[in-house]
N, C-alpha and C. Protein backbone atom coordinates (compact mmCIF):
# COMPACT_ATOMS: atom_id res chain seq x y z
N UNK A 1 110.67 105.53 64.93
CA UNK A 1 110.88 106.47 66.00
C UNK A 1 111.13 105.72 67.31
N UNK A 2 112.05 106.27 67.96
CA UNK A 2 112.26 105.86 69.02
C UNK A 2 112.39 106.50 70.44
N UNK A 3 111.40 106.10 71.69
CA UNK A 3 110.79 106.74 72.60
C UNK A 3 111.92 106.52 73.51
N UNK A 4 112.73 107.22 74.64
CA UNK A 4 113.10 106.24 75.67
C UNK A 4 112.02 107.07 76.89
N UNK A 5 111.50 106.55 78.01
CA UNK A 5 110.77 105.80 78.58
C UNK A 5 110.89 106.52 80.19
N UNK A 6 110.52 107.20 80.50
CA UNK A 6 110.78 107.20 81.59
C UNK A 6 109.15 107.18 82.93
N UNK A 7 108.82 105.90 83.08
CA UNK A 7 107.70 106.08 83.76
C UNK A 7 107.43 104.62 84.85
N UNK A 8 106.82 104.41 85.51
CA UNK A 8 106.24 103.04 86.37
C UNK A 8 105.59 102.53 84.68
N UNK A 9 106.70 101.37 84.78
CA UNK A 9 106.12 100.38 83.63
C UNK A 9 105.23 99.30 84.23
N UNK A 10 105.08 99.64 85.72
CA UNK A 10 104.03 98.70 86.20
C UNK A 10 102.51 99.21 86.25
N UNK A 11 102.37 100.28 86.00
CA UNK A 11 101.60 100.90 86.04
C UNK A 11 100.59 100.36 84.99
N UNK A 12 99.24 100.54 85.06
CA UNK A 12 98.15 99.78 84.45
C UNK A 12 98.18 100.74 83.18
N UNK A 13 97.85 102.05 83.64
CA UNK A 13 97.90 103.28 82.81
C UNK A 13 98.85 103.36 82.02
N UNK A 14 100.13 103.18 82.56
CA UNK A 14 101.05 103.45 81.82
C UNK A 14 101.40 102.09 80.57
N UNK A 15 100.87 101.23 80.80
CA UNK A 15 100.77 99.94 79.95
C UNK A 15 100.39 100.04 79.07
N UNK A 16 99.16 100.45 79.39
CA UNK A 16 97.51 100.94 78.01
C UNK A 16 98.57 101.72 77.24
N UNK A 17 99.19 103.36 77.69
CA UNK A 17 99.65 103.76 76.64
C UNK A 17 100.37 103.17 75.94
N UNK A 18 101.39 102.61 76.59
CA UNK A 18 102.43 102.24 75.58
C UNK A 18 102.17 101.24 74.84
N UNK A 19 101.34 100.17 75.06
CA UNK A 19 100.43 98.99 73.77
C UNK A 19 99.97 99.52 73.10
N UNK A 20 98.95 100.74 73.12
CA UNK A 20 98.06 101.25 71.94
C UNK A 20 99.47 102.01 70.96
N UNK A 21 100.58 101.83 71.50
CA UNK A 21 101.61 102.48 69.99
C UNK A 21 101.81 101.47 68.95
N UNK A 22 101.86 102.32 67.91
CA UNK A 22 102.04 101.44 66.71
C UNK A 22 103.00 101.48 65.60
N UNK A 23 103.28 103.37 66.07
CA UNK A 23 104.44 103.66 65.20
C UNK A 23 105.79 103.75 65.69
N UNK A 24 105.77 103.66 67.03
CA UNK A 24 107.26 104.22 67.58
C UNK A 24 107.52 102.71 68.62
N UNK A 25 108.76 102.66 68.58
CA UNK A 25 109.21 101.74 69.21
C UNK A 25 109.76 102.38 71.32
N UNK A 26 109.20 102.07 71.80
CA UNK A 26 109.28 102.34 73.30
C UNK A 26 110.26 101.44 73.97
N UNK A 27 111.23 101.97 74.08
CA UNK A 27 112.41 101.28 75.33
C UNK A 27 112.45 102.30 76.53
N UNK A 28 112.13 101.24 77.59
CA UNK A 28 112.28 101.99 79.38
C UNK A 28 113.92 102.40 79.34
N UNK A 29 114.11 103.29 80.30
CA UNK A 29 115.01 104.36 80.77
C UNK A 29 116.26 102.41 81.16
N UNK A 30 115.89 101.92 81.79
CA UNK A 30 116.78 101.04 82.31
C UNK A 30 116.80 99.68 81.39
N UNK A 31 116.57 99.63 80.50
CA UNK A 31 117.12 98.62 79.61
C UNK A 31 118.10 98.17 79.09
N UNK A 32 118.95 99.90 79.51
CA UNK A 32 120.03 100.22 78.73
C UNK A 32 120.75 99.62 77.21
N UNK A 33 119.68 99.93 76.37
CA UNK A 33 119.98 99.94 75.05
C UNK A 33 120.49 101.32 74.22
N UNK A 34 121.49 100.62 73.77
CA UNK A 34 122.28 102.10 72.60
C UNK A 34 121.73 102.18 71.34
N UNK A 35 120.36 103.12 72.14
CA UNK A 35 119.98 103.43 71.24
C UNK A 35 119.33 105.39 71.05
N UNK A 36 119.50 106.33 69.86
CA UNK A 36 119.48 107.55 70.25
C UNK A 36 118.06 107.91 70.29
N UNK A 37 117.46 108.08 71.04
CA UNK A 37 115.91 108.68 71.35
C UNK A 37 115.69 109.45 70.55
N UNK A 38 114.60 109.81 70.06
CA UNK A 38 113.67 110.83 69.25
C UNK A 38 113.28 111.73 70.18
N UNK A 39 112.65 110.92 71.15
CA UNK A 39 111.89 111.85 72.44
C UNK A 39 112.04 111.31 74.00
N UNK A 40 112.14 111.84 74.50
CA UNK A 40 112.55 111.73 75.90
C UNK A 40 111.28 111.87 77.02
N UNK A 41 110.55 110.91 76.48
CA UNK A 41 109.20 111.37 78.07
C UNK A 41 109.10 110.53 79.38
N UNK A 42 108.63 111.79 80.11
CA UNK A 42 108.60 111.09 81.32
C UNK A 42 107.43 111.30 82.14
N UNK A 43 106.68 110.47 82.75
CA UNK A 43 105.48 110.30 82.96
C UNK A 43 105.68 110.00 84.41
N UNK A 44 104.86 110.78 85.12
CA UNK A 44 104.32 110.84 86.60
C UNK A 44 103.00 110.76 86.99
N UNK A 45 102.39 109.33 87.59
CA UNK A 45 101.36 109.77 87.90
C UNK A 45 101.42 110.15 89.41
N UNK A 46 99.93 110.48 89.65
CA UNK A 46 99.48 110.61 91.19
C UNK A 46 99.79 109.87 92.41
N UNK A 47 99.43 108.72 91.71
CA UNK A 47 99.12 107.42 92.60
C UNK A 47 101.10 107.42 93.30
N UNK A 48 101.63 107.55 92.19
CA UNK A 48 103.67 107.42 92.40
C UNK A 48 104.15 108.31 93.26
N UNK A 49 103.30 109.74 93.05
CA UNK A 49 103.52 110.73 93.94
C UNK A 49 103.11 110.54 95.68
N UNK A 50 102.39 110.10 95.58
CA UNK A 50 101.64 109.59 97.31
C UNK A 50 102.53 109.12 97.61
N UNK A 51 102.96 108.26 97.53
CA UNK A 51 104.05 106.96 98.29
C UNK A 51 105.50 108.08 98.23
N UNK A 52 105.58 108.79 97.42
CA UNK A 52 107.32 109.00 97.46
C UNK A 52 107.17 110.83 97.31
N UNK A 53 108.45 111.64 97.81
CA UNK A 53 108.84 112.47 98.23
C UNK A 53 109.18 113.13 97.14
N UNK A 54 110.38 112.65 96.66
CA UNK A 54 110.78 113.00 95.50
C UNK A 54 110.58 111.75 94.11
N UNK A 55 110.18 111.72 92.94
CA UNK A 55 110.42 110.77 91.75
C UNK A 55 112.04 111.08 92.01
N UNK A 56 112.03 109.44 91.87
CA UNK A 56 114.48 109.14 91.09
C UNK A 56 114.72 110.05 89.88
N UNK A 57 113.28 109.67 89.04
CA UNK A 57 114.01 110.28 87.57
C UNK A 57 113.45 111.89 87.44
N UNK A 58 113.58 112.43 88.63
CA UNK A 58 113.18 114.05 88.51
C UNK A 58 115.01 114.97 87.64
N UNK A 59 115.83 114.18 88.75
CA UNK A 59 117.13 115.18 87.98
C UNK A 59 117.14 114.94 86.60
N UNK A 60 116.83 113.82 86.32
CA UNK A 60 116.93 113.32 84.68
C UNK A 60 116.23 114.48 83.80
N UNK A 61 114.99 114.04 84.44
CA UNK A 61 113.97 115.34 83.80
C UNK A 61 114.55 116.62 83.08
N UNK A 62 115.13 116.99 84.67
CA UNK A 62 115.53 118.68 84.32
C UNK A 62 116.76 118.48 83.55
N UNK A 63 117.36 117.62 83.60
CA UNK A 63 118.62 117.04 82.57
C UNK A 63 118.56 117.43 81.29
N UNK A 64 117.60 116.55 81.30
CA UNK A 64 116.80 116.44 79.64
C UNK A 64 116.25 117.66 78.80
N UNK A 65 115.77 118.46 80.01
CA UNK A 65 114.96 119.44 79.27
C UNK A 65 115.72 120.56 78.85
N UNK A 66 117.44 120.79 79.68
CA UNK A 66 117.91 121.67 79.53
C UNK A 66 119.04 121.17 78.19
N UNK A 67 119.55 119.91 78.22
CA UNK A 67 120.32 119.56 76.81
C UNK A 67 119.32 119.18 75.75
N UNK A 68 118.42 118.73 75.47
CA UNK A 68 117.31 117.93 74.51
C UNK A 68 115.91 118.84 74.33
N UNK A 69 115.67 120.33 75.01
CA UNK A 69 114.48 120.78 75.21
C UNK A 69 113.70 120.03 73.94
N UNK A 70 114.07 119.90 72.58
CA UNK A 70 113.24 120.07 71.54
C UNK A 70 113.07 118.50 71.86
N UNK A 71 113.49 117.57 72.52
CA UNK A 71 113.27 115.67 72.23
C UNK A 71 112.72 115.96 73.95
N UNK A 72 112.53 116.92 74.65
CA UNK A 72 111.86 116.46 75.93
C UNK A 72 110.32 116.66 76.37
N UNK A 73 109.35 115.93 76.69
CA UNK A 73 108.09 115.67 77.11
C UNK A 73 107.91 114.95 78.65
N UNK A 74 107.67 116.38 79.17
CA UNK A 74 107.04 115.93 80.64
C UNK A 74 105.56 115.92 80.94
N UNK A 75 104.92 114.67 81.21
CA UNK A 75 103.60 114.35 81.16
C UNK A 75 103.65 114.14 82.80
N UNK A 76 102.71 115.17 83.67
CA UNK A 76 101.93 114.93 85.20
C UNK A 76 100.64 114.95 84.48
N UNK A 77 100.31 113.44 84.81
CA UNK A 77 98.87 113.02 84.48
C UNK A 77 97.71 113.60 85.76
N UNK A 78 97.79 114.85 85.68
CA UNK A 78 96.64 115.24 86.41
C UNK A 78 95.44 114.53 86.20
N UNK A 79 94.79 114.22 85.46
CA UNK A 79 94.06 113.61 84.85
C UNK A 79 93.52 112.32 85.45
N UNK A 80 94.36 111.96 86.56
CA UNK A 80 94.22 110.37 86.76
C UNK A 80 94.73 110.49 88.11
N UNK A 81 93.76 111.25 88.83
CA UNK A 81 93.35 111.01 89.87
C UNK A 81 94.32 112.01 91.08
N UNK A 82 93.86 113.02 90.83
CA UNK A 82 94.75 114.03 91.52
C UNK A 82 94.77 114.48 92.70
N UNK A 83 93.27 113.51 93.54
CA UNK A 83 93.13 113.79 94.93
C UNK A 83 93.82 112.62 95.89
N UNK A 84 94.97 112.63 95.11
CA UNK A 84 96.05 111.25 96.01
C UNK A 84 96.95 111.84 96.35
N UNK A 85 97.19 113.13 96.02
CA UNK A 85 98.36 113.42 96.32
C UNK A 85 98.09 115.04 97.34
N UNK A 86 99.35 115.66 97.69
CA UNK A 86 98.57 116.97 99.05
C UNK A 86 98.78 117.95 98.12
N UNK A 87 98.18 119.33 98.42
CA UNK A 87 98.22 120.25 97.31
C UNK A 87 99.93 120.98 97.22
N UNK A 88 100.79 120.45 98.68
CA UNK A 88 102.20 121.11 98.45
C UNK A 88 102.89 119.86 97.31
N UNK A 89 102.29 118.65 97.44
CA UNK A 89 103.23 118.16 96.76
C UNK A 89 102.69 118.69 94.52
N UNK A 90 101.59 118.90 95.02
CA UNK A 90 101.00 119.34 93.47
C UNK A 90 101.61 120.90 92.83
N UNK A 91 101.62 121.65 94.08
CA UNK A 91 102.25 122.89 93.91
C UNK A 91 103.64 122.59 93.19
N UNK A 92 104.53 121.78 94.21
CA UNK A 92 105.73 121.45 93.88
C UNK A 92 105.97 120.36 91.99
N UNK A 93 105.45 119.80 91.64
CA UNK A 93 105.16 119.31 90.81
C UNK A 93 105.01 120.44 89.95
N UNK A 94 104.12 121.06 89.82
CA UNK A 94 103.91 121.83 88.76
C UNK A 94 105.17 122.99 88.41
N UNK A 95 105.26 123.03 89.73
CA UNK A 95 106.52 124.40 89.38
C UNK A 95 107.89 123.42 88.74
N UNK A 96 107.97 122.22 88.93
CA UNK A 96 108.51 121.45 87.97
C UNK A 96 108.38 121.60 86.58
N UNK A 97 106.89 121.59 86.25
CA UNK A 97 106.63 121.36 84.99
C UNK A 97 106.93 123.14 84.25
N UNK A 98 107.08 123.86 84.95
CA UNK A 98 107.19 125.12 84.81
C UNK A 98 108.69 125.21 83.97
N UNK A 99 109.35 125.02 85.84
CA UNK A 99 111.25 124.72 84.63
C UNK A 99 111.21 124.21 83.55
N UNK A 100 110.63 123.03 83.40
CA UNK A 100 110.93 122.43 82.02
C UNK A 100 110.36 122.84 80.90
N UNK A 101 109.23 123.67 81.07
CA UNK A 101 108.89 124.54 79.90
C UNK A 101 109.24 125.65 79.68
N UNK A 102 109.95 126.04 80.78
CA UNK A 102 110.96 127.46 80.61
C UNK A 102 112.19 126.99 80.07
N UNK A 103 112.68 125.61 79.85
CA UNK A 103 113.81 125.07 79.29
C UNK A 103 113.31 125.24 78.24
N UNK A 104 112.21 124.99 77.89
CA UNK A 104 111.90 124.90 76.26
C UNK A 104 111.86 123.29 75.70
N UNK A 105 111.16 122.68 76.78
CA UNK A 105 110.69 121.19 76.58
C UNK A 105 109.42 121.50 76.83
N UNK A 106 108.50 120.27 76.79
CA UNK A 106 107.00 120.13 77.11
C UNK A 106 106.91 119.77 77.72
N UNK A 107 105.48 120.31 78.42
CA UNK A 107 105.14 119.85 79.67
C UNK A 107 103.59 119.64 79.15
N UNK A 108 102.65 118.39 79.46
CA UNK A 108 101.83 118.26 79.23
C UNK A 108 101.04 117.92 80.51
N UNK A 109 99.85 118.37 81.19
CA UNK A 109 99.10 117.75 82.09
C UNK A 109 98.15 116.83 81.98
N UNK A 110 97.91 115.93 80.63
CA UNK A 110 97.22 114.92 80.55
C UNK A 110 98.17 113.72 79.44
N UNK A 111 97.47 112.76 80.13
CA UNK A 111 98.33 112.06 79.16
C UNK A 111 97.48 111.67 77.60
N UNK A 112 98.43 111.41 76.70
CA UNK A 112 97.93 111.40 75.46
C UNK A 112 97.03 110.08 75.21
N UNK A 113 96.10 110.30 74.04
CA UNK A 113 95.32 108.58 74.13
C UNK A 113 96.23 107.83 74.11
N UNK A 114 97.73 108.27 72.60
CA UNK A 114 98.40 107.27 72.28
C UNK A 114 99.60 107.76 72.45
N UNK A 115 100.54 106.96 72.38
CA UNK A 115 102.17 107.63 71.72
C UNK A 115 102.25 108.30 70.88
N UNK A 116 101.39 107.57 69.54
CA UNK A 116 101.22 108.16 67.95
C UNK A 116 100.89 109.20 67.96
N UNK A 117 100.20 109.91 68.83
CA UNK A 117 99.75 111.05 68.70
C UNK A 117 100.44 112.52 68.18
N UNK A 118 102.16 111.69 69.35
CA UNK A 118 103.67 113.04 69.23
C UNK A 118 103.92 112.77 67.78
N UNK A 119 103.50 111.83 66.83
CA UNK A 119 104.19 111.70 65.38
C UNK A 119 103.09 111.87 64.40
N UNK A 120 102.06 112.53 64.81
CA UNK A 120 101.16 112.39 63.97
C UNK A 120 100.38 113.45 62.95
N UNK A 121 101.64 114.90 63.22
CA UNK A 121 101.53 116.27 62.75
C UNK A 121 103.08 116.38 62.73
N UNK A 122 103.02 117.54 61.84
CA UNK A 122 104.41 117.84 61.61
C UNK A 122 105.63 118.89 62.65
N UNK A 123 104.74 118.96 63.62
CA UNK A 123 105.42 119.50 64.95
C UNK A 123 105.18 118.79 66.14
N UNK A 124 105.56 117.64 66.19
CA UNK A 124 105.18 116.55 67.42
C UNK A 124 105.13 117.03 68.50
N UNK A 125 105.79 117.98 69.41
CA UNK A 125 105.58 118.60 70.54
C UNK A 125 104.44 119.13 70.68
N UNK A 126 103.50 119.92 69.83
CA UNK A 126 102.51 120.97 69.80
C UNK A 126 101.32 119.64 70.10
N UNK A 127 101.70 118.91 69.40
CA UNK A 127 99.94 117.95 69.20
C UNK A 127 99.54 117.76 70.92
């Protein structure tokens, strides 16, 4: 399986996840490898939101969710630390995550222990 990537690969958090995978192979959004994704996630934390106005890869997002709904996963890691950011920019965020589940992609507000997790039932979106 193959993930493409859309998140701060500098990110500590975002590291942990993607090492603890074991079954799916993870290439970042800018590697530019031809290769066809399984799933399309994209991961926002808090901490990314403080510093910046808009995320770059927000049009992508809604891109994604409206050609790929069934390969798209939008993860706002509420979860990890949500008093960094102001409640308009959280408002705004979420009504994000809204479109994209009205596209008929996922929107998840925590992030998963693992990657493995999306392959680990027979409807990977639901887990």
């Amino acid at each position: 399986m193959h993930i493409e990537i859309y998140a701060n690969r500098e990110s500590v958090v975002i590291e942990r996840l993607f090492n603890s995978a074991k079954k799916v192979n993870c290439v970042f959004f800018d590697n530019n490898l031809e290769l066809a994704p399984d799933l399309y996630l994209f991961v926002y934390l808090p901490e990314e939101l403080a510093n910046r106005h808009i995320p770059p890869t927000l049009p992508k997002l809604v891109d994604c969710s409206n050609k790929h709904p069934e390969k798209t996963i939008f993860c706002f890691a509420e979860d990890q630390g949500i008093e960094q950011i102001t409640n308009h920019q959280l408002k705004s965020i979420r009504a994000v995550g809204k479109l994209v589940e009205d596209n008929g992609a996922k929107w998840l507000t925590q992030l998963p222990n693992s990657l493995d997790a999306f392959f680990d039932c027979k409807e990977p979106l639901v887990c």
